[in-house]
PDB file of N, CA and C in Angstrom:
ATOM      1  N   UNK A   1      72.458 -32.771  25.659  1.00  0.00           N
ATOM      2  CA  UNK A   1      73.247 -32.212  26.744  1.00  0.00           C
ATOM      3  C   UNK A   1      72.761 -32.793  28.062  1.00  0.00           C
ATOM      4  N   UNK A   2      73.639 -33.054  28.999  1.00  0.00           N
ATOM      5  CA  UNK A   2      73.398 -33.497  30.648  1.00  0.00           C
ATOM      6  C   UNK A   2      73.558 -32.442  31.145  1.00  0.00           C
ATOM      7  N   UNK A   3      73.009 -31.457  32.350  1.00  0.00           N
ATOM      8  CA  UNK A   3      73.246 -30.648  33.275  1.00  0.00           C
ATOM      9  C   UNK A   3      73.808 -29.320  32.665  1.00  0.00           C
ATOM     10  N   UNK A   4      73.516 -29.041  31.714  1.00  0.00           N
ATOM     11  CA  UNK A   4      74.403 -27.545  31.234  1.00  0.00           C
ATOM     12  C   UNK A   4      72.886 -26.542  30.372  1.00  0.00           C
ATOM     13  N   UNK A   5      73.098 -25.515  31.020  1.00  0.00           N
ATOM     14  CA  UNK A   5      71.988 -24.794  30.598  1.00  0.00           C
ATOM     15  C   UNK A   5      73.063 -23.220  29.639  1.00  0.00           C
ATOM     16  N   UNK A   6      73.157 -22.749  28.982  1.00  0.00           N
ATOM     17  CA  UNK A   6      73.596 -21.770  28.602  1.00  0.00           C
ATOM     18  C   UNK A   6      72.474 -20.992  28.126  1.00  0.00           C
ATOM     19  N   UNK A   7      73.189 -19.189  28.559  1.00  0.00           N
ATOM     20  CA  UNK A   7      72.157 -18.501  27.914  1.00  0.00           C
ATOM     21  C   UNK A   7      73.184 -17.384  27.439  1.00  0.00           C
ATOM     22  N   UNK A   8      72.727 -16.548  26.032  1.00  0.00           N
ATOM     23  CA  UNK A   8      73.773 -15.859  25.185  1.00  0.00           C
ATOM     24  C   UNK A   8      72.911 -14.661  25.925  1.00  0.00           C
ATOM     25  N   UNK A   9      73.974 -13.945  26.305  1.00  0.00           N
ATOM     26  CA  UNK A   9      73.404 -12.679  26.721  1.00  0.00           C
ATOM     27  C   UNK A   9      74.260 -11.174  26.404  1.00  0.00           C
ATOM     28  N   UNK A  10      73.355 -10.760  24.611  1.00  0.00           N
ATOM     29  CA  UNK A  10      74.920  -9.778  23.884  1.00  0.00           C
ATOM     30  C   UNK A  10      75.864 -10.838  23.657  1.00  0.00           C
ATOM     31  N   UNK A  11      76.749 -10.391  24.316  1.00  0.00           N
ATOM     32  CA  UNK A  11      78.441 -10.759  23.663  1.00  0.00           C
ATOM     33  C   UNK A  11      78.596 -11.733  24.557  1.00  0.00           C
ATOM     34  N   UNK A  12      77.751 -11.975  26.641  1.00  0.00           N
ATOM     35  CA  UNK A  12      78.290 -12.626  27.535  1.00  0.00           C
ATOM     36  C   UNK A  12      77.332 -13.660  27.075  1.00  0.00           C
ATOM     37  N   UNK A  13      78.072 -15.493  27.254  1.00  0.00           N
ATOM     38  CA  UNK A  13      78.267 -16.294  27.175  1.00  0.00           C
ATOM     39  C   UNK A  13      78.167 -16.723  28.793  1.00  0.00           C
ATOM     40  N   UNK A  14      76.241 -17.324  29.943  1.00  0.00           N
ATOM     41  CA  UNK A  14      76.750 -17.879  30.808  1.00  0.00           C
ATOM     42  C   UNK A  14      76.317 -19.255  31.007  1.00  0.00           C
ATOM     43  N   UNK A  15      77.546 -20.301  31.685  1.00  0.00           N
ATOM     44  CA  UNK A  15      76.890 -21.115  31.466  1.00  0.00           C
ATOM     45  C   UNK A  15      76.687 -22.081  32.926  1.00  0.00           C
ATOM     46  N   UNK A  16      75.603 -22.295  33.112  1.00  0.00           N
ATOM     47  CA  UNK A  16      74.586 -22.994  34.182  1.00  0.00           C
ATOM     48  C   UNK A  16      75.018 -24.711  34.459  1.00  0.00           C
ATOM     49  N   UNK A  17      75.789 -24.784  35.654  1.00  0.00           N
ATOM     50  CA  UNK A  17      75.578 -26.268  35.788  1.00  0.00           C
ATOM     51  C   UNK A  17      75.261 -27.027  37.236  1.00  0.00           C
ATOM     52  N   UNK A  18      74.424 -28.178  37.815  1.00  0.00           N
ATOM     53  CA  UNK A  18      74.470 -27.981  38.870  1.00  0.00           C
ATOM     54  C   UNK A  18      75.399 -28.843  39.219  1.00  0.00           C
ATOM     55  N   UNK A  19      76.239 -29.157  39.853  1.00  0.00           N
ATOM     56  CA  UNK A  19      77.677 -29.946  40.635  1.00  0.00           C
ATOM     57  C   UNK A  19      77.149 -30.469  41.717  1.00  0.00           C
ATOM     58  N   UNK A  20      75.825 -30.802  41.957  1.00  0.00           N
ATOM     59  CA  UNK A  20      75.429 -31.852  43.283  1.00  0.00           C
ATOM     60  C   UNK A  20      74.810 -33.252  42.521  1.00  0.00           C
ATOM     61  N   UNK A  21      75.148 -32.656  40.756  1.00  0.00           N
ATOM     62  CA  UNK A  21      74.109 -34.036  40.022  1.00  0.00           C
ATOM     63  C   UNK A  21      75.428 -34.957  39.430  1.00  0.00           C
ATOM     64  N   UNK A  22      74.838 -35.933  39.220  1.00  0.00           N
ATOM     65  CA  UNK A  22      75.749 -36.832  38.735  1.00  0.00           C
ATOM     66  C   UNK A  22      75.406 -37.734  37.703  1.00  0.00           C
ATOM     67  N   UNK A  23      75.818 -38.337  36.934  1.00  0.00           N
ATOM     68  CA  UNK A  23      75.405 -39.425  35.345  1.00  0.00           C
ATOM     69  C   UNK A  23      75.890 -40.764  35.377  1.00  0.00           C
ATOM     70  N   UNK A  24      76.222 -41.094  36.501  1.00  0.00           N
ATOM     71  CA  UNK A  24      77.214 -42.297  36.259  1.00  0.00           C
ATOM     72  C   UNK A  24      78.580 -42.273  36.155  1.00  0.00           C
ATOM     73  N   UNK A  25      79.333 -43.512  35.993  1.00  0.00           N
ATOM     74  CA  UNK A  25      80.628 -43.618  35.646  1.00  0.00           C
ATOM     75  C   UNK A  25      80.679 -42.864  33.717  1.00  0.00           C
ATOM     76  N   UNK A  26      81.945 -42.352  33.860  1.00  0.00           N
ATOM     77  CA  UNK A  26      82.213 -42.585  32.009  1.00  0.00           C
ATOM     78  C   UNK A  26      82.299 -43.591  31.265  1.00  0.00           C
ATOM     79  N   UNK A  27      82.501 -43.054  30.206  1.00  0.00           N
ATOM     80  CA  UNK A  27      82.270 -44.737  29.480  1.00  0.00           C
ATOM     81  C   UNK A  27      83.693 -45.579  29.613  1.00  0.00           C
ATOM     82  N   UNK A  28      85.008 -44.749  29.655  1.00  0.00           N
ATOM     83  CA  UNK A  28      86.521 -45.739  30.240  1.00  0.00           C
ATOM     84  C   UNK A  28      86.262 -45.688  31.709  1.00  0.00           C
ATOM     85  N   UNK A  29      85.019 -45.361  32.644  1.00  0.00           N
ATOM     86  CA  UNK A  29      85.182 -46.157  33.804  1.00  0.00           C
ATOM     87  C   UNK A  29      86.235 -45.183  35.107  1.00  0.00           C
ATOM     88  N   UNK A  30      86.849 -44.186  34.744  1.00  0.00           N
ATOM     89  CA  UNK A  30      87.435 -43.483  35.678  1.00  0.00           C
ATOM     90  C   UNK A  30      86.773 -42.560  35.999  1.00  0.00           C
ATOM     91  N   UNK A  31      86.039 -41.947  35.886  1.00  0.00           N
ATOM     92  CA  UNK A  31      85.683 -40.716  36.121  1.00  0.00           C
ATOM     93  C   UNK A  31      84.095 -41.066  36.448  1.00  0.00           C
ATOM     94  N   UNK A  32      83.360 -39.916  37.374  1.00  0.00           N
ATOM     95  CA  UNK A  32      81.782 -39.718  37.036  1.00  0.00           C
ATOM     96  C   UNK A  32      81.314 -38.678  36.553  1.00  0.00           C
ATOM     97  N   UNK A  33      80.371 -38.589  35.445  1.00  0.00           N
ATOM     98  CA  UNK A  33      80.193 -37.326  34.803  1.00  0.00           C
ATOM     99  C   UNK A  33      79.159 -36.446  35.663  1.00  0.00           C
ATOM    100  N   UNK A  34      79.632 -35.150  36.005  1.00  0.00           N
ATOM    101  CA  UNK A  34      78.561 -34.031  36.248  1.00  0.00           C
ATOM    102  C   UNK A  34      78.219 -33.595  35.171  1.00  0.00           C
ATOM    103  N   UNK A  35      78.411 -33.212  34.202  1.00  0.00           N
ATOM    104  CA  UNK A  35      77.814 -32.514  32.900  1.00  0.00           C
ATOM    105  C   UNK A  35      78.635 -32.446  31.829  1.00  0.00           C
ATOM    106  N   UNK A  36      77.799 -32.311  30.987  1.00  0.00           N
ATOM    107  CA  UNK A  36      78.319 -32.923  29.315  1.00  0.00           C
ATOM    108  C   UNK A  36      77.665 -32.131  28.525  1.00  0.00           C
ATOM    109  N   UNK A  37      78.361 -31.638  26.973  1.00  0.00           N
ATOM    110  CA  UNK A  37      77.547 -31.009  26.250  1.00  0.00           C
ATOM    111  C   UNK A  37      76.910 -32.348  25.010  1.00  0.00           C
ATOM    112  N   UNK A  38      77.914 -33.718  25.537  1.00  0.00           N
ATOM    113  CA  UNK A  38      77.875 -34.656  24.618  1.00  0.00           C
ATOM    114  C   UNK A  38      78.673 -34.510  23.007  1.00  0.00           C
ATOM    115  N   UNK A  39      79.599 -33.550  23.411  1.00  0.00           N
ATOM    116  CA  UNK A  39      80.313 -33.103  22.183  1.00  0.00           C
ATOM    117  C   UNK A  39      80.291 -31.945  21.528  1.00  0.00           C
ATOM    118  N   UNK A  40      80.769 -31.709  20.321  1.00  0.00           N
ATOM    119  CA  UNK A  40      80.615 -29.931  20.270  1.00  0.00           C
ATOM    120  C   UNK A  40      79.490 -29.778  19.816  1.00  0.00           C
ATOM    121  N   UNK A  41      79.028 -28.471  20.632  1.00  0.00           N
ATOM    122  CA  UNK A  41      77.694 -27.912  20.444  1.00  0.00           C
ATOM    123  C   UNK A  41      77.196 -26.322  19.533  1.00  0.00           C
ATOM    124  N   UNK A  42      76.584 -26.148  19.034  1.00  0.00           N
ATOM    125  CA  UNK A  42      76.392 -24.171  18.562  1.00  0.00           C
ATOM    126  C   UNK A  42      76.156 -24.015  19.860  1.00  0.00           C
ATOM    127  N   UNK A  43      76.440 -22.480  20.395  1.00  0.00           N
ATOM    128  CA  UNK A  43      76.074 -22.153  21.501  1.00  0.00           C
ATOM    129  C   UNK A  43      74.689 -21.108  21.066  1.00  0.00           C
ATOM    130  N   UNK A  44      73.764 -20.840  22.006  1.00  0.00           N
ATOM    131  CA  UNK A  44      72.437 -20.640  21.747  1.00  0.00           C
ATOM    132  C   UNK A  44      72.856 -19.125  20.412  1.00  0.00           C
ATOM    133  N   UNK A  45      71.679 -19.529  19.393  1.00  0.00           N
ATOM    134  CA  UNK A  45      71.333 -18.291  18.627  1.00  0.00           C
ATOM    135  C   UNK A  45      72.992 -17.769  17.851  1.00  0.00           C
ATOM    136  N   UNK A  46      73.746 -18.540  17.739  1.00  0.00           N
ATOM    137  CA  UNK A  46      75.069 -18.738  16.890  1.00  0.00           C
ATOM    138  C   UNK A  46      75.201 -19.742  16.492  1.00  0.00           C
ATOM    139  N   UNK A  47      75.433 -20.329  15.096  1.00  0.00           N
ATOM    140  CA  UNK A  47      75.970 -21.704  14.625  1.00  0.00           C
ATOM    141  C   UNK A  47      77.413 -21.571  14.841  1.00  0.00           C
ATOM    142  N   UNK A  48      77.646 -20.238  14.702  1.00  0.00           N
ATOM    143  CA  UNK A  48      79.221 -20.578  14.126  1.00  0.00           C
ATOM    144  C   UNK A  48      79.770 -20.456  15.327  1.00  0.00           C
ATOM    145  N   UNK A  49      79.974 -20.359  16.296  1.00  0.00           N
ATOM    146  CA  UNK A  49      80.437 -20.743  17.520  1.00  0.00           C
ATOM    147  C   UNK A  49      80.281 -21.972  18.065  1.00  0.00           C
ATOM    148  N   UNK A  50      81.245 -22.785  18.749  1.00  0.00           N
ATOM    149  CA  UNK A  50      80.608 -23.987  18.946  1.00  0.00           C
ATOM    150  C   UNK A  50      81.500 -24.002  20.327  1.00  0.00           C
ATOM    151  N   UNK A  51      81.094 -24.646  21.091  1.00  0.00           N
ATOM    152  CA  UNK A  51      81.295 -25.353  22.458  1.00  0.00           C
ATOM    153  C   UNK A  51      81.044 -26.963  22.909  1.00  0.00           C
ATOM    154  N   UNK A  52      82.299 -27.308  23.602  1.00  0.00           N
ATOM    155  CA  UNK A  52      82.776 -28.673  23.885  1.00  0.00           C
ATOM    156  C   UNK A  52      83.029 -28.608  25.425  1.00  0.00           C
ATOM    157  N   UNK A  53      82.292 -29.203  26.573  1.00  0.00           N
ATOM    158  CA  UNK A  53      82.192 -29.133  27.759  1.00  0.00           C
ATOM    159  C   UNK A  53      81.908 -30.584  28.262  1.00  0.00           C
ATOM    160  N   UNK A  54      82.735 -31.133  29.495  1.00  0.00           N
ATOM    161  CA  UNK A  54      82.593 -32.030  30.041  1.00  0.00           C
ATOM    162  C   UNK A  54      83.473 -31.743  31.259  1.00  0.00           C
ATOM    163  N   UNK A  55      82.456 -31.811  32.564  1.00  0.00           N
ATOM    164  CA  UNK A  55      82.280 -31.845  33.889  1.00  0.00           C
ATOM    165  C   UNK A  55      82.698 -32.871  34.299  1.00  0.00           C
ATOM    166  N   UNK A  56      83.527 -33.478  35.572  1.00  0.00           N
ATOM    167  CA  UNK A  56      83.734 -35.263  36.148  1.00  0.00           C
ATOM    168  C   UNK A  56      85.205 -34.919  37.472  1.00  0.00           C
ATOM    169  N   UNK A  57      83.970 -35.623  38.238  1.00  0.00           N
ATOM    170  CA  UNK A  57      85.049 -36.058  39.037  1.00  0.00           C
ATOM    171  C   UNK A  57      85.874 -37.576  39.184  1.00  0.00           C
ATOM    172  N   UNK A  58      86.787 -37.282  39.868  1.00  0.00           N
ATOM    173  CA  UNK A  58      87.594 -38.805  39.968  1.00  0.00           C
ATOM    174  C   UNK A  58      86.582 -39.771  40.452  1.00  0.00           C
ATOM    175  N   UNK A  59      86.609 -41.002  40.111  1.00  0.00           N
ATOM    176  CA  UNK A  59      85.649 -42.213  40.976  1.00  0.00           C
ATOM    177  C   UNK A  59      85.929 -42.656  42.092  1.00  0.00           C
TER     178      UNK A  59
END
């Protein structure tokens, strides 16, 4: 994961990113990534839930 912190709290689901960081261009070159989960993820202390997150502004 780039820039994404999640924490399961009970049933709430929050998730942490900071929007002043940046990763570069994407890999097609339009966009710059603020945060990525890098694809689908378990979210903490659940497998069977999964989460897919990607942050980007225009270039």
């Amino acid at each position: 994961m780039k820039n994404v912190d999640m924490k399961l709290d009970g049933n709430i689901l929050t998730i942490t990113v900071d929007i002043s960081k940046d990763f570069g261009e994407s890999k097609s070159g339009k966009s710059i990534t603020i945060a990525s989960t890098e694809g689908n993820i378990s979210i903490p202390d659940n497998e069977e839930i999964k989460i897919g997150l990607n942050i980007y502004k225009k270039k």
